[in-house]
N, C-alpha and C. Protein backbone atom coordinates (compact mmCIF):
# COMPACT_ATOMS: atom_id res chain seq x y z
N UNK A 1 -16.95 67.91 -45.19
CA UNK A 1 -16.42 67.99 -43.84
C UNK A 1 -15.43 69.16 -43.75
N UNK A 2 -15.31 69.57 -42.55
CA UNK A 2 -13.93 70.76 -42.54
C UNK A 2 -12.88 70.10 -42.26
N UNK A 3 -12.13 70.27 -42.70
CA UNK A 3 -10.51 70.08 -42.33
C UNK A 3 -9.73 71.18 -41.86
N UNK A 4 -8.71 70.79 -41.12
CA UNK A 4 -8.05 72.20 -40.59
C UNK A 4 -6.60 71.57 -40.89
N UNK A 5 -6.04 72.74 -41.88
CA UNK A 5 -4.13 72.18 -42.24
C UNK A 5 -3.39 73.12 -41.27
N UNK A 6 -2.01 72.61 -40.96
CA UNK A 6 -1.01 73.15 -40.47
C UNK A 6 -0.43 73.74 -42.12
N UNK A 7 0.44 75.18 -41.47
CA UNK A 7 1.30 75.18 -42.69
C UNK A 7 2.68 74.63 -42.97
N UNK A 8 3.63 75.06 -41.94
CA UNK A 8 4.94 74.59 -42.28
C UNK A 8 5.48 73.41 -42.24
N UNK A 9 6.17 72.82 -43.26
CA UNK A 9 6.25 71.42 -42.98
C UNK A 9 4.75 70.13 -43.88
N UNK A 10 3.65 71.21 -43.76
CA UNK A 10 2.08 70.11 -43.97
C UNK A 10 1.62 70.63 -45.77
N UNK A 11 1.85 72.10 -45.46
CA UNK A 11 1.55 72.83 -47.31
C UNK A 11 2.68 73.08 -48.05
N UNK A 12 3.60 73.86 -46.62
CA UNK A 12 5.31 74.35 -47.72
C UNK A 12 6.10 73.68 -46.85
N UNK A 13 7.42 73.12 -47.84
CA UNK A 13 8.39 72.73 -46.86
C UNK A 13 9.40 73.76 -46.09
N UNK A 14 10.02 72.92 -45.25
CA UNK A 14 10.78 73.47 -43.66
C UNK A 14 12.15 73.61 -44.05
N UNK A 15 12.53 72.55 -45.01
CA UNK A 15 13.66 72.66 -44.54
C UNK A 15 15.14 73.30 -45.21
N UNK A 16 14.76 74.32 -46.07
CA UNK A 16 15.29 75.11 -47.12
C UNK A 16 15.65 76.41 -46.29
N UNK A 17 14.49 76.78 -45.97
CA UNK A 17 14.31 78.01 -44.99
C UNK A 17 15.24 77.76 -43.52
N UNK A 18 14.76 76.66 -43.04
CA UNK A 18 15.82 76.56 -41.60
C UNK A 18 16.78 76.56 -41.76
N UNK A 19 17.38 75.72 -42.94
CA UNK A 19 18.85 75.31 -43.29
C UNK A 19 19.62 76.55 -43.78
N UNK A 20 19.12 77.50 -44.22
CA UNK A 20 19.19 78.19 -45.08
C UNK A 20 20.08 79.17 -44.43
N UNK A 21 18.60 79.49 -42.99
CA UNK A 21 19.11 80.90 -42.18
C UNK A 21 20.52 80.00 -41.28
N UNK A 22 20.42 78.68 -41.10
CA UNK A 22 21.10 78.46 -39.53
C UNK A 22 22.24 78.62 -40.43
N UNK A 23 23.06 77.92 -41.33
CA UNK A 23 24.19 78.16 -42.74
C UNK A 23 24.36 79.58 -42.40
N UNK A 24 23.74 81.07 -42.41
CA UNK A 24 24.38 82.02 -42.70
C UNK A 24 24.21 82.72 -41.18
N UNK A 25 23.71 82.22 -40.29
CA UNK A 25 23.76 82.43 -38.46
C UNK A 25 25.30 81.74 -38.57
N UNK A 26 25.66 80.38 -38.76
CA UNK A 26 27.13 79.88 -38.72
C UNK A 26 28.39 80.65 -38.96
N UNK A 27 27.94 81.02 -40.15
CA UNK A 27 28.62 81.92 -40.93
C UNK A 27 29.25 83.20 -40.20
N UNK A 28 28.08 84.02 -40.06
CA UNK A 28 28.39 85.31 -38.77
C UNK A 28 29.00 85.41 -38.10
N UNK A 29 28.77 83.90 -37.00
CA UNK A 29 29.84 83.63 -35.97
C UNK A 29 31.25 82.34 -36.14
N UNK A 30 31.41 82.40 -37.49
CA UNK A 30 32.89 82.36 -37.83
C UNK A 30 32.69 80.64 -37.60
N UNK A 31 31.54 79.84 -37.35
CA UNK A 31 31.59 78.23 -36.85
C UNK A 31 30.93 77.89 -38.06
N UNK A 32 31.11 76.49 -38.36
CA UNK A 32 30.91 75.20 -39.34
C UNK A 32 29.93 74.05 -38.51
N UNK A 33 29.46 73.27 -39.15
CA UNK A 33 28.70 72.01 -39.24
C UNK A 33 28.10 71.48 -39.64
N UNK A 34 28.13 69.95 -39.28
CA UNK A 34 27.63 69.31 -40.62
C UNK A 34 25.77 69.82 -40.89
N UNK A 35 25.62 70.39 -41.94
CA UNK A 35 23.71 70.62 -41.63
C UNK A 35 23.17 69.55 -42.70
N UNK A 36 23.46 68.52 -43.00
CA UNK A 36 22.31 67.56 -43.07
C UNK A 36 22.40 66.98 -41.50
N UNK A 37 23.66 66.67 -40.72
CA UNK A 37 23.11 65.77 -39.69
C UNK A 37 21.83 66.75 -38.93
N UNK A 38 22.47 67.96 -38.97
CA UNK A 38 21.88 68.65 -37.99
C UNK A 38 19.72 68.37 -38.27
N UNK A 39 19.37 68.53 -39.79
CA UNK A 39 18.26 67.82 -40.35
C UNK A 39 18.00 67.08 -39.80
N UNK A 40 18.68 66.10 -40.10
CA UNK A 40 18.60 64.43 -39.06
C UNK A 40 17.97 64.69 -37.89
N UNK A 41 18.99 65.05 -37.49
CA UNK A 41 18.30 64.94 -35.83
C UNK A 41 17.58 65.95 -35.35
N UNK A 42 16.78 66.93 -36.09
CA UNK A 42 15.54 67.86 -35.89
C UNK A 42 14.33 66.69 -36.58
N UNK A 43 14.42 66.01 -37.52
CA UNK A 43 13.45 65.49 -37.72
C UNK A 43 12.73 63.91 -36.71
N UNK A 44 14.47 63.92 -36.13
CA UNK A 44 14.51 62.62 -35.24
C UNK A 44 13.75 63.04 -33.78
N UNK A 45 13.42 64.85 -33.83
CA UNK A 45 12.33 65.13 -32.48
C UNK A 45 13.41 65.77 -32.17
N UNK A 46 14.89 65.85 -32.25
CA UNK A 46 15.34 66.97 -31.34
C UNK A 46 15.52 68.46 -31.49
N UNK A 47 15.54 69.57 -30.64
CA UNK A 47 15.48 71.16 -31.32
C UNK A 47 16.85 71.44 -31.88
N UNK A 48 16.46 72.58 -31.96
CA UNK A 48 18.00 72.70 -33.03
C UNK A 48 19.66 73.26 -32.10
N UNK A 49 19.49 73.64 -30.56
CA UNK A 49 20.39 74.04 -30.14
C UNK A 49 21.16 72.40 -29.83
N UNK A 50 19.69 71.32 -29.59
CA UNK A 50 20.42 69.87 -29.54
C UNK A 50 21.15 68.89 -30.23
N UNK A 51 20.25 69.80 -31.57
CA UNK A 51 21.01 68.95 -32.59
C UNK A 51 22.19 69.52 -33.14
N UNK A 52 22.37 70.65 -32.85
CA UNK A 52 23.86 71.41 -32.98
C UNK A 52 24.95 70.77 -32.47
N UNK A 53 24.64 70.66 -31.07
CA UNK A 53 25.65 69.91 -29.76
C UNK A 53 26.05 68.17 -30.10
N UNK A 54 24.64 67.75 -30.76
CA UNK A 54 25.75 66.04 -31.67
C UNK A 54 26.61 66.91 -32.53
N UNK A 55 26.51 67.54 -33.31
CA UNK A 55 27.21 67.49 -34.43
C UNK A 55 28.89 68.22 -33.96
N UNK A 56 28.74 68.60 -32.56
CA UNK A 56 30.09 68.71 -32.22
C UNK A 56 30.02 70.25 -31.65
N UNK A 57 29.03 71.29 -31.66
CA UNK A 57 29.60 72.37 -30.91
C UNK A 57 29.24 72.72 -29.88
N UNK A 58 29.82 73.55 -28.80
CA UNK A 58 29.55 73.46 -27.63
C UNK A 58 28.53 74.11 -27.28
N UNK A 59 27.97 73.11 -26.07
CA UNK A 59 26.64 73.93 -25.61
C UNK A 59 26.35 75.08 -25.56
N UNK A 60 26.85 76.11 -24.67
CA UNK A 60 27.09 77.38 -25.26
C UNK A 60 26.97 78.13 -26.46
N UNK A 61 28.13 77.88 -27.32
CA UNK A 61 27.53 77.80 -28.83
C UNK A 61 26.44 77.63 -29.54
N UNK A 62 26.05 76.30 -29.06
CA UNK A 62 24.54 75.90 -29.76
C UNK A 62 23.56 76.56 -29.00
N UNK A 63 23.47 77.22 -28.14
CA UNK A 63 22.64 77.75 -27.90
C UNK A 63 22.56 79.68 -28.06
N UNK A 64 23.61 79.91 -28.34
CA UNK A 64 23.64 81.38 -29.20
C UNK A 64 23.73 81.09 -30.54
N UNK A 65 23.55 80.14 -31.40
CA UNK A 65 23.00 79.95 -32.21
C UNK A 65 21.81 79.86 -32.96
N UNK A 66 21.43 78.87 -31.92
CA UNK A 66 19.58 78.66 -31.59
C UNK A 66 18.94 79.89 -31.55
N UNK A 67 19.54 81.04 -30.64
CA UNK A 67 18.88 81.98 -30.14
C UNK A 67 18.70 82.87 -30.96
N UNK A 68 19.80 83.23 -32.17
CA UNK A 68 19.90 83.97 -33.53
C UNK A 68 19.08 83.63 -34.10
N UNK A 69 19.14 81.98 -34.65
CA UNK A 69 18.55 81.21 -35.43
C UNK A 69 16.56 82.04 -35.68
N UNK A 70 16.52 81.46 -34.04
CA UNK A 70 15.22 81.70 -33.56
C UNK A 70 14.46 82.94 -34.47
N UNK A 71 15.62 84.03 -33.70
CA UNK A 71 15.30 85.64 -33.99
C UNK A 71 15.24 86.03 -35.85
N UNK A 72 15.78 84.95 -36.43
CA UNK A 72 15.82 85.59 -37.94
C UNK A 72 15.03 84.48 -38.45
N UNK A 73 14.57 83.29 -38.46
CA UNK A 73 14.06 82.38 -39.47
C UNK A 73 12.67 82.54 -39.74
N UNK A 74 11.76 83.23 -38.90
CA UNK A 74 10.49 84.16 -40.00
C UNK A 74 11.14 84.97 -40.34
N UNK A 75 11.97 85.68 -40.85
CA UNK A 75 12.28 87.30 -41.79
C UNK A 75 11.76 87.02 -42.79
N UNK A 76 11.03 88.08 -43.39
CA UNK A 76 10.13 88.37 -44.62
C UNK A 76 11.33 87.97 -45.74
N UNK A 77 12.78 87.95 -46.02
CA UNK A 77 13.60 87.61 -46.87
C UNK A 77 13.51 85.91 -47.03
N UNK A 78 14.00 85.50 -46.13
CA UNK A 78 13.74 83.97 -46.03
C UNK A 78 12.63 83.58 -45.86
N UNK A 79 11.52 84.03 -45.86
CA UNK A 79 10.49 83.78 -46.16
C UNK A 79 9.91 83.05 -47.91
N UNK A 80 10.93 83.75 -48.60
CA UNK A 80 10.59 83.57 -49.96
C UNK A 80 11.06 81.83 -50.23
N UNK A 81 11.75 81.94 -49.09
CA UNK A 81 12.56 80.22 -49.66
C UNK A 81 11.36 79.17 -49.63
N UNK A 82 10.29 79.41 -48.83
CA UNK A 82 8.99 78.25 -48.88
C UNK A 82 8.23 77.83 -50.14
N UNK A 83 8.71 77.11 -50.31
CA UNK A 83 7.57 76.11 -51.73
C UNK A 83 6.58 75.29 -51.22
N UNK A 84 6.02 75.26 -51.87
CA UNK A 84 4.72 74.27 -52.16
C UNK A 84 5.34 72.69 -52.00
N UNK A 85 5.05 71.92 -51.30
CA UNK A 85 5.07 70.58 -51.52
C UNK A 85 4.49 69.86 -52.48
N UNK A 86 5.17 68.83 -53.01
CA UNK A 86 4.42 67.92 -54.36
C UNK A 86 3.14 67.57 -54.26
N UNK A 87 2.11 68.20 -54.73
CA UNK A 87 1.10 67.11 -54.82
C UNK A 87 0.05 68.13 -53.97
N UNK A 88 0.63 69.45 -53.21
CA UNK A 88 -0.17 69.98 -52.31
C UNK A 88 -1.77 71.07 -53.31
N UNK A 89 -1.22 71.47 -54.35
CA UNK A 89 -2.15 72.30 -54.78
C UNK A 89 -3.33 71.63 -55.20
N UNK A 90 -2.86 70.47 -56.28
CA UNK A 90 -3.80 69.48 -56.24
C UNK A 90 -4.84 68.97 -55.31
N UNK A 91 -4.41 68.77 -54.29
CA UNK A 91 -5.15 68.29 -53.41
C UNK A 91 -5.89 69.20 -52.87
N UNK A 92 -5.66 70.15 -52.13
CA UNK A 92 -6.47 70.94 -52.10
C UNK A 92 -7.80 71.79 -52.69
N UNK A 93 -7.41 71.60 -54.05
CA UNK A 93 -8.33 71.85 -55.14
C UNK A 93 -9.23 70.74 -55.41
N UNK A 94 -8.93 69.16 -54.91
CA UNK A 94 -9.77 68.24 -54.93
C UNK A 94 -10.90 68.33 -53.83
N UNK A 95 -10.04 68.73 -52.74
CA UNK A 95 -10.79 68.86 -51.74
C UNK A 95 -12.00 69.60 -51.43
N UNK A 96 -11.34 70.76 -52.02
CA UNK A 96 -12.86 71.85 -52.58
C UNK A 96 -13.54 71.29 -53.30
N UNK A 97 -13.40 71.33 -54.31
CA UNK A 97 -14.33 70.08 -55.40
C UNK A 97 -15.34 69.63 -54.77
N UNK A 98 -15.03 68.82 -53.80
CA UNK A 98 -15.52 67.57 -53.38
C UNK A 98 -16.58 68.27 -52.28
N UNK A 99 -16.65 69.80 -52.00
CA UNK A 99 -17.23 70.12 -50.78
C UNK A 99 -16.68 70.28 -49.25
N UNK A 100 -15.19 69.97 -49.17
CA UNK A 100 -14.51 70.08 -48.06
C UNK A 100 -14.47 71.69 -47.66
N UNK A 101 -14.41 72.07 -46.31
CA UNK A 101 -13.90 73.37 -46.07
C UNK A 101 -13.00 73.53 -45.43
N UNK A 102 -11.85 74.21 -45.92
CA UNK A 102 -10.16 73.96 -45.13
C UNK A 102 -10.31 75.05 -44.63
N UNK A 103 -9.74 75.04 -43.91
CA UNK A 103 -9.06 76.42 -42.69
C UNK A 103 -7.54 76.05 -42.63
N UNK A 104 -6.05 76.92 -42.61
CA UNK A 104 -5.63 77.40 -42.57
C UNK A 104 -5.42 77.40 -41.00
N UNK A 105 -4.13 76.58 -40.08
CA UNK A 105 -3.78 76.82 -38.96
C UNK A 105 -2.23 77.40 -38.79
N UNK A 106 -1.81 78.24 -38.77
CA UNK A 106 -0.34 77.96 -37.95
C UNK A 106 -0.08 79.01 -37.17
N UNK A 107 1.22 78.72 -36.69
CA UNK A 107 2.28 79.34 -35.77
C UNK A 107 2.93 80.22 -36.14
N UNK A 108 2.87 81.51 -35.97
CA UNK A 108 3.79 82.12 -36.76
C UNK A 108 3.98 83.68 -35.82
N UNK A 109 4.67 83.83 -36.32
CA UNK A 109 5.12 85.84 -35.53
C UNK A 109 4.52 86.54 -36.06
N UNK A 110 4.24 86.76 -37.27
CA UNK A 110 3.78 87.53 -38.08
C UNK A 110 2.61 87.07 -39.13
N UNK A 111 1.16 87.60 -38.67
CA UNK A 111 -0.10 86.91 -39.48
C UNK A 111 0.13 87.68 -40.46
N UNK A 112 0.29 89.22 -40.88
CA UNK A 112 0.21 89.62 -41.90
C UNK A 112 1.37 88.86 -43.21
N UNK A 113 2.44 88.15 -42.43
CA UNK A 113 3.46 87.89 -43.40
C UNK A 113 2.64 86.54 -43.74
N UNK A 114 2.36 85.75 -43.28
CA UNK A 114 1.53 84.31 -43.30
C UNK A 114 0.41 84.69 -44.61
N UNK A 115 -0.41 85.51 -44.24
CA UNK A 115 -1.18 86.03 -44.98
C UNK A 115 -0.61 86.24 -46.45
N UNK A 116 0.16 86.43 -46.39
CA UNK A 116 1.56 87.16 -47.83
C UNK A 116 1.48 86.07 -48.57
N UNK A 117 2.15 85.22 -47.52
CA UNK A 117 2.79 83.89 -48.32
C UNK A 117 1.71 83.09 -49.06
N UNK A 118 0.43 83.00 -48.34
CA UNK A 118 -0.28 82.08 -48.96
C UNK A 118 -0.79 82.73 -50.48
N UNK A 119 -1.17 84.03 -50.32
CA UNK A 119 -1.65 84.68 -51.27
C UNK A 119 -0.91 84.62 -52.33
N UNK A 120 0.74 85.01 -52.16
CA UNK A 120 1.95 84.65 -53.20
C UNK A 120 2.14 83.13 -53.73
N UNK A 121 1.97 82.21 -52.91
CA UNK A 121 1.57 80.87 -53.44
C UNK A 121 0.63 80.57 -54.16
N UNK A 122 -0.06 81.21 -54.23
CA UNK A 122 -1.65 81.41 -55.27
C UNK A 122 -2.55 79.99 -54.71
N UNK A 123 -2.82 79.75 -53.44
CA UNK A 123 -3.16 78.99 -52.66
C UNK A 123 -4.62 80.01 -51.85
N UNK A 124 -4.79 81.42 -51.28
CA UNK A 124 -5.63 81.75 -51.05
C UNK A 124 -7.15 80.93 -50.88
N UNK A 125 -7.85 80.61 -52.29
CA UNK A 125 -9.19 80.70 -52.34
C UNK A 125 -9.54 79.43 -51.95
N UNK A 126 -8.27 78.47 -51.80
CA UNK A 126 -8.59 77.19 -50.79
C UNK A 126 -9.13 77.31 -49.79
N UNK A 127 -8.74 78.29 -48.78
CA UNK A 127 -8.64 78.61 -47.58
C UNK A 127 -10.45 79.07 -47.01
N UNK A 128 -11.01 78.96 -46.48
CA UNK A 128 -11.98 80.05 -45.89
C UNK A 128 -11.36 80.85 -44.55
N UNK A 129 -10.75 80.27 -44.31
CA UNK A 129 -9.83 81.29 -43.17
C UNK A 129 -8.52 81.17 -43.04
N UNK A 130 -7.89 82.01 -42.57
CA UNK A 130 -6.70 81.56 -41.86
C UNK A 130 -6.22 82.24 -40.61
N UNK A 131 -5.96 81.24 -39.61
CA UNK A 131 -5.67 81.46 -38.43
C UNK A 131 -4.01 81.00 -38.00
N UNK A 132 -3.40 82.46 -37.32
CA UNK A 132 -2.04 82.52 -37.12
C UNK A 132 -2.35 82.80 -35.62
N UNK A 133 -1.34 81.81 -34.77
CA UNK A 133 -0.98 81.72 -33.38
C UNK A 133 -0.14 81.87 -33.02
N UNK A 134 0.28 82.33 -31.75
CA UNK A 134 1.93 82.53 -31.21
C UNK A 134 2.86 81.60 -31.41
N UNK A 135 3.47 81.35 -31.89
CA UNK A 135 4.78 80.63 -31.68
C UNK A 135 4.84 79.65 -30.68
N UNK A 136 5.44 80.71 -29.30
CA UNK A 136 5.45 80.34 -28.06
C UNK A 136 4.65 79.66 -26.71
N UNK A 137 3.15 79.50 -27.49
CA UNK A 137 2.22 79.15 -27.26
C UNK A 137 1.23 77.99 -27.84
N UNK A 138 2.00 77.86 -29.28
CA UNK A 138 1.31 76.80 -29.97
C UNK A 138 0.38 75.64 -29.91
N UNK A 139 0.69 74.92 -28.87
CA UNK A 139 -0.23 73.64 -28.58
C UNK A 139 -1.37 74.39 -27.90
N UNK A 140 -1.02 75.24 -26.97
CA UNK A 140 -2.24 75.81 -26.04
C UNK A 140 -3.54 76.67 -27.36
N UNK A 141 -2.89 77.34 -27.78
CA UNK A 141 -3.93 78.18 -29.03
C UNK A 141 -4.01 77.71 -29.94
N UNK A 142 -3.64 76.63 -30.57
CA UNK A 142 -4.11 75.78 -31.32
C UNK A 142 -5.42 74.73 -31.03
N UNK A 143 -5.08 74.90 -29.45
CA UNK A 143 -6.28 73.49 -29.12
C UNK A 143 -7.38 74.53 -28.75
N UNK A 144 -7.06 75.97 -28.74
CA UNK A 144 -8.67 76.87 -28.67
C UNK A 144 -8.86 77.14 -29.98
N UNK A 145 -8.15 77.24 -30.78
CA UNK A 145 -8.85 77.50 -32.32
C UNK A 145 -9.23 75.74 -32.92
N UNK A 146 -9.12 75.03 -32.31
CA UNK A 146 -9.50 74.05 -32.91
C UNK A 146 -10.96 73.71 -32.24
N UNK A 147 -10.65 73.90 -30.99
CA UNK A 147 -12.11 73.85 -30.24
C UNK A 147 -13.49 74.97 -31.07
N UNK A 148 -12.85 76.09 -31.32
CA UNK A 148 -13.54 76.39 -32.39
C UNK A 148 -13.99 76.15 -33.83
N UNK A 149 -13.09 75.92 -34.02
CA UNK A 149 -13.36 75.51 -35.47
C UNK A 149 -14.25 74.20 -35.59
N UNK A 150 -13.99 73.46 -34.90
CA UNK A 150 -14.29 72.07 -34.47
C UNK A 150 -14.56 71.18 -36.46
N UNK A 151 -13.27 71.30 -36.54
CA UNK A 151 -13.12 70.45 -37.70
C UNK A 151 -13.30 68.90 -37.53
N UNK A 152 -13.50 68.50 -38.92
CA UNK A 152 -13.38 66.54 -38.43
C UNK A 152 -12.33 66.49 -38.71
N UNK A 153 -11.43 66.82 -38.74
CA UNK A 153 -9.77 66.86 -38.90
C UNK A 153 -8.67 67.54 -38.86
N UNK A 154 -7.76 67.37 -38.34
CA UNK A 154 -6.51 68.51 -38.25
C UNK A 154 -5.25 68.22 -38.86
N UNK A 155 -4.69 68.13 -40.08
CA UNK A 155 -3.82 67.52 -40.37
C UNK A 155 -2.47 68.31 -40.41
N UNK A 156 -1.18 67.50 -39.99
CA UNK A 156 0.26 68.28 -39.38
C UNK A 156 1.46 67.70 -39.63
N UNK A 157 2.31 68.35 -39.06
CA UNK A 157 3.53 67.67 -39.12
C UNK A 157 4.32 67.12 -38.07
N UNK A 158 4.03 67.68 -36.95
CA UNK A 158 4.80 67.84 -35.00
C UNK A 158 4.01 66.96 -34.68
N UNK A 159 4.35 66.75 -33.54
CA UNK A 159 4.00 65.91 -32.20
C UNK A 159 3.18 67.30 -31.39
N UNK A 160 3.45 68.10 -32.02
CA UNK A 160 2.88 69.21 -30.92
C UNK A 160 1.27 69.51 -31.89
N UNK A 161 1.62 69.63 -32.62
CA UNK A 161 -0.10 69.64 -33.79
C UNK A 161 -0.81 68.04 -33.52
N UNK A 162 -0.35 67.37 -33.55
CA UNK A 162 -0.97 66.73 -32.71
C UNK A 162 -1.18 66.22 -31.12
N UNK A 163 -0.79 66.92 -30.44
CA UNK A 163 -1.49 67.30 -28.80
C UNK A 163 -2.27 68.07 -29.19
N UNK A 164 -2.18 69.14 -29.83
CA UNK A 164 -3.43 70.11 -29.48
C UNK A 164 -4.86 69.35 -30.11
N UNK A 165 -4.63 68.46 -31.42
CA UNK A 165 -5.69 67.97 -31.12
C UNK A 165 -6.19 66.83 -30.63
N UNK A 166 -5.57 66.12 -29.89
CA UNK A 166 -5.70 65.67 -28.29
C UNK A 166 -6.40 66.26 -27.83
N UNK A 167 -5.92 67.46 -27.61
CA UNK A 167 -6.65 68.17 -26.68
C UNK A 167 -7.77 68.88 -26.72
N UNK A 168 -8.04 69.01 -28.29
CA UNK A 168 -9.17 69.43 -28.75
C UNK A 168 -10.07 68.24 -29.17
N UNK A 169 -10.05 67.37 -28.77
CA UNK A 169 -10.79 65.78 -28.88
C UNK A 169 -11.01 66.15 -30.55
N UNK A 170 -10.17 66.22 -31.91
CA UNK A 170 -10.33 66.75 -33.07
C UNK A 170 -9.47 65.17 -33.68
N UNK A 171 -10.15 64.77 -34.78
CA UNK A 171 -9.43 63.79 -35.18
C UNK A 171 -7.71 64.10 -35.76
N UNK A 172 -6.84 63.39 -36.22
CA UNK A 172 -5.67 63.92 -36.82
C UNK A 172 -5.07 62.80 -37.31
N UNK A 173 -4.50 63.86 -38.72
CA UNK A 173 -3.30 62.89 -39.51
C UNK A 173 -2.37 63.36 -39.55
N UNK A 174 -0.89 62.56 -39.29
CA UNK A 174 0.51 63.57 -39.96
C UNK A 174 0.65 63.20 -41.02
N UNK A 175 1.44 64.23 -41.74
CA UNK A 175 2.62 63.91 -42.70
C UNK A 175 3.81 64.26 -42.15
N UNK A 176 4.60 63.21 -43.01
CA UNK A 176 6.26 63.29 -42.58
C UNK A 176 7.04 64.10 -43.68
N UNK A 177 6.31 65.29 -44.04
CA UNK A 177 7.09 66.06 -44.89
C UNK A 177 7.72 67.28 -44.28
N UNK A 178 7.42 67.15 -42.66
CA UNK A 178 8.23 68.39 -42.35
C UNK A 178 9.57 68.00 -41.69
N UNK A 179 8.64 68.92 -39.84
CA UNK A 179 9.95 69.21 -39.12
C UNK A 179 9.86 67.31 -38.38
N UNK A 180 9.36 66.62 -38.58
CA UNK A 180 9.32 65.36 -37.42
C UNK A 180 9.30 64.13 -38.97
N UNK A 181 10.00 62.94 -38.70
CA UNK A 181 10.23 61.92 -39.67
C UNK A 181 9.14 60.84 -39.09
N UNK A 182 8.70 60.14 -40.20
CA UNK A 182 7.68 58.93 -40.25
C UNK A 182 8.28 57.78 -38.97
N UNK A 183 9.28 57.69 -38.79
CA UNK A 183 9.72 56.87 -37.33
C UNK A 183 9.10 57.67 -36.09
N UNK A 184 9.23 59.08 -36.29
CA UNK A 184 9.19 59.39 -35.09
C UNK A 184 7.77 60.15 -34.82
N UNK A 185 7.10 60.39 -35.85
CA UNK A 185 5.64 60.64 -35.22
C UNK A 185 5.40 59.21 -35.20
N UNK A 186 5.25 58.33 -35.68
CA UNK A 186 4.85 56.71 -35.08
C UNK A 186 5.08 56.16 -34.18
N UNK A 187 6.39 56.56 -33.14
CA UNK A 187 6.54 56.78 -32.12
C UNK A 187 6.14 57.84 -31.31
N UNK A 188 6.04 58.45 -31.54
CA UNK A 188 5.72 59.51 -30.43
C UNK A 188 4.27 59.76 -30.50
N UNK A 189 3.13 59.42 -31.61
CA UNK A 189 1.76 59.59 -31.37
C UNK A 189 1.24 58.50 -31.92
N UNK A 190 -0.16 58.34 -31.83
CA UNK A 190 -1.12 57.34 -32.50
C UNK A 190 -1.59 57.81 -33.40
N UNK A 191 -1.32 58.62 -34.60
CA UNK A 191 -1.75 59.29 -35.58
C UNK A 191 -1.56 58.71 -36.71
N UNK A 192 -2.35 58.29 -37.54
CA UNK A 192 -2.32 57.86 -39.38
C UNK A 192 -1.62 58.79 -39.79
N UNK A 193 0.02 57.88 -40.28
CA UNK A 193 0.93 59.21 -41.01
C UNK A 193 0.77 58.65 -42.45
N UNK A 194 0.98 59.54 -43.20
CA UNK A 194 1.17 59.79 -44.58
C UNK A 194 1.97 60.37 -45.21
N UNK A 195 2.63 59.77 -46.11
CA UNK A 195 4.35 60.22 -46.59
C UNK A 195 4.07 61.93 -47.01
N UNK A 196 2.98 62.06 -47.80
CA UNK A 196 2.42 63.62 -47.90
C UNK A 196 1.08 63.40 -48.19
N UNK A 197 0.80 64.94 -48.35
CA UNK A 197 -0.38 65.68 -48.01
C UNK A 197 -1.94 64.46 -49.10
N UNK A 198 -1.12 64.40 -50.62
CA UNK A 198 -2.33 63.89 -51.51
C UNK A 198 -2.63 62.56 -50.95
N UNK A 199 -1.78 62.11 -50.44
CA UNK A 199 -2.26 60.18 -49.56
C UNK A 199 -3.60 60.27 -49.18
N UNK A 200 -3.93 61.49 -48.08
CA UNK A 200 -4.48 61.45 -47.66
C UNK A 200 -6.00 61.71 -48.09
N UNK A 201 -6.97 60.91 -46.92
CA UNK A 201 -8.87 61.38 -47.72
C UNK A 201 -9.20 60.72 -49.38
């Protein structure tokens, strides 16, 4: 069967890299906070200028934060901070084995850097493709590359990877290894979650 993976959050984790850049965005502009809550409550579904504003700074603030944040957390530097999740290479390599064909979905600014990463992960020859979409557009071009691809599966991490395949009538599983926690895709979709990637198939 084909399968179609998300990357961030579903192959490498999120939250090294986010934490990483928003810590030295803080920094710049001379402000503090707590960043596990801030974790918390990105995985609890809220964005990050919201989850700034619990942890105590002002709207304003959190949102020239956000807006930095935004502008630097693909940079090809912090880029390097993405690892492999436990259990992900394996699986993938079972999957081939077995006759599966993965494709390679995400969101990103930059396909050639996407392209980088997987190749530097030594993850490549899993792949038969990989497809990089706008950012800003995600659910919408995700649910046309899925309509293409027309996998028997799409597996993710968001509430938004799974609308698109909603919307691409495409089956789907999460994992709760990224940006959204096992409470809250179970709330927020009807999707078979899985603590990570090898649970699954």
């Amino acid at each position: 069967m084909k399968i179609v993976l998300d990357f961030d959050g579903t192959i490498v984790g999120c939250e090294a890299r986010q934490i990483s850049v928003l810590s030295a965005v803080l920094l710049r502009h001379g402000l503090r906070t707590d960043l596990k809550s801030v974790w918390k409550y990105k995985r609890a579904g809220l964005n990050t200028r919201d989850s700034l504003v619990l942890t105590g700074l002002s709207l304003n603030q959190s949102a020239e934060i956000q807006s930095a944040w935004a502008d630097e957390v693909e940079g090809l530097g912090w880029l390097q901070l993405d690892q492999l999740l436990p259990g992900v290479r394996d699986a993938l390599g079972e999957w081939v084995k077995s006759g599966h064909r993965l494709t390679l979905l995400s969101a990103r600014s930059r396909s050639e850097w996407l392209a980088c990463q997987v190749r530097n992960l030594g993850i490549r020859e899993y792949f038969d493709s990989i497809i990089c979409v706008d950012p800003l557009q995600a659910v919408t071009q995700k649910t046309v590359a899925l309509r293409e691809v027309l996998p028997t599966f799409y597996v993710g991490d968001t509430e938004s990877d799974w609308r698109a395949a909603t919307n691409a009538e495409v089956g789907f599983f999460a994992v709760c290894t990224g940006q959204r926690s096992e409470a809250f895709l179970r709330a927020q979709t009807n999707a078979t979650v899985a603590k990570e990637l090898r649970q699954l198939f």
